[in-house]
Protein backbone atom coordinates (compact mmCIF):
# COMPACT_ATOMS: atom_id res chain seq x y z
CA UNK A 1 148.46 206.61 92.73
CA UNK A 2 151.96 205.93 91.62
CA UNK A 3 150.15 204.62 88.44
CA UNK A 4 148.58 207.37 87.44
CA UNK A 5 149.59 209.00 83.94
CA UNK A 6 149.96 212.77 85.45
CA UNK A 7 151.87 211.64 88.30
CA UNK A 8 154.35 209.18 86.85
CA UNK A 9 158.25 210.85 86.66
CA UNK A 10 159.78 208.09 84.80
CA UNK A 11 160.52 208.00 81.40
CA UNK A 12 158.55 205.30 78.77
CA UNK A 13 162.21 203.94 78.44
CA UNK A 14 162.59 203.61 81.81
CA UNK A 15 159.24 203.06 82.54
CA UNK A 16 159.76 199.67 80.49
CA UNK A 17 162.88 198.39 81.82
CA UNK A 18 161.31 199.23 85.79
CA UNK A 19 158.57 196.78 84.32
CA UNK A 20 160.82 193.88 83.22
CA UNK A 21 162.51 193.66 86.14
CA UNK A 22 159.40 193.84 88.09
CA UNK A 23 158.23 190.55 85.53
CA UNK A 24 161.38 188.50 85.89
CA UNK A 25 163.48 189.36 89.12
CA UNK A 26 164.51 187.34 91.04
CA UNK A 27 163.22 185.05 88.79
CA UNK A 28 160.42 184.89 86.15
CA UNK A 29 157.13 182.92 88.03
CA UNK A 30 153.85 181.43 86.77
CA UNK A 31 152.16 184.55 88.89
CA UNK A 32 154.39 187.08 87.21
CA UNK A 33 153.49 186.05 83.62
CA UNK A 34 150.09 186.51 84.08
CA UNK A 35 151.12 190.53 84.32
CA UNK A 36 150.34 192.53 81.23
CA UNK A 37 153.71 192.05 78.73
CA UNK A 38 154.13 196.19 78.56
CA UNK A 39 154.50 198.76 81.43
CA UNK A 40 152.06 200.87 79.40
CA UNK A 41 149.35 198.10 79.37
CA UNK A 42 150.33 197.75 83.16
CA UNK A 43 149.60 200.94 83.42
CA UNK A 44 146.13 200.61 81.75
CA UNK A 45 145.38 197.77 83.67
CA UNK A 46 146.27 199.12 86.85
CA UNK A 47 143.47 202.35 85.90
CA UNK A 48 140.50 199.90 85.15
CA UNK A 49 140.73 198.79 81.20
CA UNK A 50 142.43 194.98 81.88
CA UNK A 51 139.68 193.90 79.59
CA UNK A 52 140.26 196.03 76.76
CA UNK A 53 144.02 195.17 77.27
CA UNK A 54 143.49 191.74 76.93
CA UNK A 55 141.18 191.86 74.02
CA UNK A 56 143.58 194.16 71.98
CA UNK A 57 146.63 191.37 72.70
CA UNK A 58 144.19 188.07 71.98
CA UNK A 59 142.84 189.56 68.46
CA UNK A 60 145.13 188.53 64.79
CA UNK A 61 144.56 189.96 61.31
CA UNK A 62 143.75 188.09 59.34
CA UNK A 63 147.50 188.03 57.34
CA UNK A 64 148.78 186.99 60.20
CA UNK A 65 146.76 183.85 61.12
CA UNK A 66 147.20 182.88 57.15
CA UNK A 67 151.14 182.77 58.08
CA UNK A 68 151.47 181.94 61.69
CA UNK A 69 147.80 180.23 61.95
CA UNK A 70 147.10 176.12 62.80
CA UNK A 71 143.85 174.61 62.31
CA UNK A 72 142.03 173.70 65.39
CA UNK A 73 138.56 172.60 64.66
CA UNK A 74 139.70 169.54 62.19
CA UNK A 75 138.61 166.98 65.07
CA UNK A 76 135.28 167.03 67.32
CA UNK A 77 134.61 165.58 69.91
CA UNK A 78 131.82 162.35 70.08
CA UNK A 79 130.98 158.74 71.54
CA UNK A 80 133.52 156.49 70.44
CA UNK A 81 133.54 153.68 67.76
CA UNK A 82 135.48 151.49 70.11
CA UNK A 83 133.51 149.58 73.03
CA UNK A 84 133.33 150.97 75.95
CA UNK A 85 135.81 153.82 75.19
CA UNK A 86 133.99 157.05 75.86
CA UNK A 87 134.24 160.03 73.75
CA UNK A 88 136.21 159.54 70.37
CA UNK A 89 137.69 162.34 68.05
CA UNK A 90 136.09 162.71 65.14
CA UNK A 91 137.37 165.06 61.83
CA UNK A 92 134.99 167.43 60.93
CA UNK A 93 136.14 167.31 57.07
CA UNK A 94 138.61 165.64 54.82
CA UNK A 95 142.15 165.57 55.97
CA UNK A 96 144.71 164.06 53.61
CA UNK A 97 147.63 162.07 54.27
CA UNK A 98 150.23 164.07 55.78
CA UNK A 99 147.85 166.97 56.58
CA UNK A 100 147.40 168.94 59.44
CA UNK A 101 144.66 166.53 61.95
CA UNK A 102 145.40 169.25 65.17
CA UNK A 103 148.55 171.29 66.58
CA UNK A 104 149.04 170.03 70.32
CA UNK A 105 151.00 172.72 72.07
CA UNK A 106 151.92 171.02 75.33
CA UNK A 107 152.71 172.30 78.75
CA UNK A 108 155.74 170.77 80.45
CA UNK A 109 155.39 169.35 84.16
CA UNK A 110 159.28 168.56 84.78
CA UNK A 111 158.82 166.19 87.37
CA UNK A 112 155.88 163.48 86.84
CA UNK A 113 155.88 162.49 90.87
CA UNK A 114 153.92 166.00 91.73
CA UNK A 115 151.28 163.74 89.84
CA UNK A 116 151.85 161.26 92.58
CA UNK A 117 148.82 161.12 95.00
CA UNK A 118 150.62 160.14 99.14
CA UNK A 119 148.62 158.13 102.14
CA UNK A 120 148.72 160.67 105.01
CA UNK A 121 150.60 160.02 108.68
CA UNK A 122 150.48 162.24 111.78
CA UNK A 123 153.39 164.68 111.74
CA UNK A 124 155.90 165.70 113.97
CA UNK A 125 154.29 168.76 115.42
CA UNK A 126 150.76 166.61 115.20
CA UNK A 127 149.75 167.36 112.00
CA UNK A 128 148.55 165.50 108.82
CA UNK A 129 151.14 165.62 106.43
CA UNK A 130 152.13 163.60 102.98
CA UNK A 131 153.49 159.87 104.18
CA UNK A 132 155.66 160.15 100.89
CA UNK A 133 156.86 156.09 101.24
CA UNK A 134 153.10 155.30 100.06
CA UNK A 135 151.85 156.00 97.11
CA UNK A 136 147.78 155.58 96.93
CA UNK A 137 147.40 157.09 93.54
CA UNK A 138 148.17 159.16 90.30
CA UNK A 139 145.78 162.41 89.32
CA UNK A 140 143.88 161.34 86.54
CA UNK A 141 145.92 164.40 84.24
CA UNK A 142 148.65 161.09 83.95
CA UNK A 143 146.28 159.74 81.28
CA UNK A 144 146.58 162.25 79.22
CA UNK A 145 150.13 162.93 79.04
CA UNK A 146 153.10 162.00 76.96
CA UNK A 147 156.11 160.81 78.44
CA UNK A 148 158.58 157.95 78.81
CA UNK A 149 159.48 155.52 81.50
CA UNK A 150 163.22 156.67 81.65
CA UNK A 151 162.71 160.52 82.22
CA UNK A 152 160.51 162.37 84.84
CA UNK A 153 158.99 164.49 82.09
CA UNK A 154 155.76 164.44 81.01
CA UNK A 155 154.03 166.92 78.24
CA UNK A 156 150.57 167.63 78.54
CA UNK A 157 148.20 169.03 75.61
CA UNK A 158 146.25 171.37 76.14
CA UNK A 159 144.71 171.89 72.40
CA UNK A 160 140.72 171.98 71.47
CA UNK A 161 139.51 168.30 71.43
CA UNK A 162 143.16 166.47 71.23
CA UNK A 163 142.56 164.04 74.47
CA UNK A 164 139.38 162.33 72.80
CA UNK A 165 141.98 161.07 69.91
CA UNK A 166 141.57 157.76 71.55
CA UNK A 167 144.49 154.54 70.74
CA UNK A 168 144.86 151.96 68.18
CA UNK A 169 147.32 149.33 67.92
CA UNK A 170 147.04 148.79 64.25
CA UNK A 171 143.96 151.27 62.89
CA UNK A 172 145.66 154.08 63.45
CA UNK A 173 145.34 156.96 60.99
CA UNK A 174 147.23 159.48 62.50
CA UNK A 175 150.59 160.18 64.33
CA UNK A 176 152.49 162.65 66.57
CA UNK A 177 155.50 164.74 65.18
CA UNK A 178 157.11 167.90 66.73
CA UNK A 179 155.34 170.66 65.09
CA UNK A 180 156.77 172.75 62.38
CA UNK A 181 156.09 175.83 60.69
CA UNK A 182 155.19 177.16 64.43
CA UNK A 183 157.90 179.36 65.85
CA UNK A 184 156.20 181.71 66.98
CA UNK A 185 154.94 179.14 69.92
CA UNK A 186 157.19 175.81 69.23
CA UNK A 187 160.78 176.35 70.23
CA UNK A 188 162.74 173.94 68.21
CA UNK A 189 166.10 174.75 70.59
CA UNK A 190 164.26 173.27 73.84
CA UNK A 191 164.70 170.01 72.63
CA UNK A 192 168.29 169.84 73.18
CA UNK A 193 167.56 171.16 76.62
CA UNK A 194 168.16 169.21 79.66
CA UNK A 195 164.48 168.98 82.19
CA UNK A 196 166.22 170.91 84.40
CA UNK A 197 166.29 173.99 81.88
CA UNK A 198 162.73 173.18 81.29
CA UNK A 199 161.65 172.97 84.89
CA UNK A 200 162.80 176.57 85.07
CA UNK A 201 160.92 177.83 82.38
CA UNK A 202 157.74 179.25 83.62
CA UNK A 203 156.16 179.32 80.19
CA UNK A 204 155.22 176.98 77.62
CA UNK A 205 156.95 176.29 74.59
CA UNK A 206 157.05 173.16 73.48
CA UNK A 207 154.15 171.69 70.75
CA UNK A 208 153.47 168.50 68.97
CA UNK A 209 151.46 167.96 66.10
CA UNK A 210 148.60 165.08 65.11
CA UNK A 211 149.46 164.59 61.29
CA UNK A 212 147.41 161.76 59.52
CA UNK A 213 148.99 158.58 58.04
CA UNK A 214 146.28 158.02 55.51
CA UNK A 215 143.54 160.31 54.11
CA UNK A 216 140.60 160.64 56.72
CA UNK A 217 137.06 161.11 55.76
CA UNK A 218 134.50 163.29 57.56
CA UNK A 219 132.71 161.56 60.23
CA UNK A 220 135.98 159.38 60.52
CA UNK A 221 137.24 158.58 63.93
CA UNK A 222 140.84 159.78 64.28
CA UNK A 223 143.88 157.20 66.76
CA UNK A 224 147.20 157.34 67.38
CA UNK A 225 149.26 154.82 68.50
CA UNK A 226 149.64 154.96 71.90
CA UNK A 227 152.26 152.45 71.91
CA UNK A 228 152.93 148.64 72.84
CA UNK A 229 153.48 149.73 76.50
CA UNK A 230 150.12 151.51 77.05
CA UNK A 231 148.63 148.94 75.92
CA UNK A 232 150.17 146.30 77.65
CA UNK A 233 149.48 148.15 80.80
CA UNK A 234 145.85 148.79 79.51
């Protein structure tokens, strides 16, 4: 009831700062983003049109995707060239050297050990809970992110088709950059952020880029270089 239009007493001006606060206090949370970014699309919501609300916010002109815009359907997924490897990436047309093979915008997990998978012990009260001195396993999401041995980060893409782009020492025809030309998503001042500012941020913001070394030919398998260390492990 306090929703509805004819019974509201609050200004739009107010009506909008009531809604921000509701978004980020005491502090902004995965839950919280998935609310509606206005208080008047809150309000719409709230009355029954969440899916017209959503479609309106999802849908670009087309002037806008020519400016803001990154190719997604460059690669496609299919069986691999290499042995034994599974699914490959494949482009789905030419791609020059130093063109665009896929944006990877990336999710940040601050601390890699909430990958870590614990043996379980009796509790104190009698319980199962997490025996955290054992370690059994890692969720298979490790394999697909980027990270480094030094820092408990790890960045996981998320893009259309970007974990089949399987690894090659030496054939490798593409590599990863930070992604430019993308501010509207990428932000470029993150990187001089410590991973505790980043473990606070319940949003993502951070994106990579697959940009090939060499020109690629349709039907041609696309790798990165996962590095010496993967594949030393591998």
């Amino acid at each position: 009831d306090l929703l509805e239009q004819d019974k509201l007493i609050l200004g739009e001006e107010a009506q909008s700062d009531l809604w921000e606060l509701i978004k980020t206090f005491p502090y902004p949370t995965r839950e919280r983003q998935a609310l509606p970014d206005t208080a008047k699309d809150a309000i719409r919501a709230a009355l029954g049109d969440i899916m017209t609300v959503e479609e309106e916010n999802s849908i670009r002109d087309m002037e806008y995707l020519k400016e803001h815009g990154k190719c997604v359907d460059n690669i496609v997924p299919g069986t691999s060239t290499i042995p034994h490897a599974g699914r490959g990436a494949f482009a789905t047309r030419f791609i020059p050297k130093g063109g665009l093979v896929s944006p990877v915008p990336l999710v940040h997990i601050a601390d890699k050990t909430t990958t870590y998978m614990y043996d379980e012990m009796i509790g104190p009260h009698g319980n199962l809970v997490r025996n955290t001195s054992e370690i059994v396993g890692k969720q298979i999401i490790l394999n697909y992110c980027f990270g480094h041995p030094n820092s408990t980060l790890l960045l996981f893409p998320y893009s259309s088709n970007v974990a089949y782009v399987n690894h090659h020492l030496t054939e490798y025809n593409a590599e990863i950059r930070w992604a430019t030309d993308f501010d509207f998503f990428h932000k470029q001042e993150w990187l001089d952020k410590s991973v505790d500012f980043l473990e606070k941020e319940w949003t993502a913001g951070l994106a990579l880029e697959f940009i090939a070394t060499r020109d690629i030919q349709p039907g041609e398998e696309v790798f990165i270089n996962y590095g010496e260390e993967w594949q030393r492990a591998w």
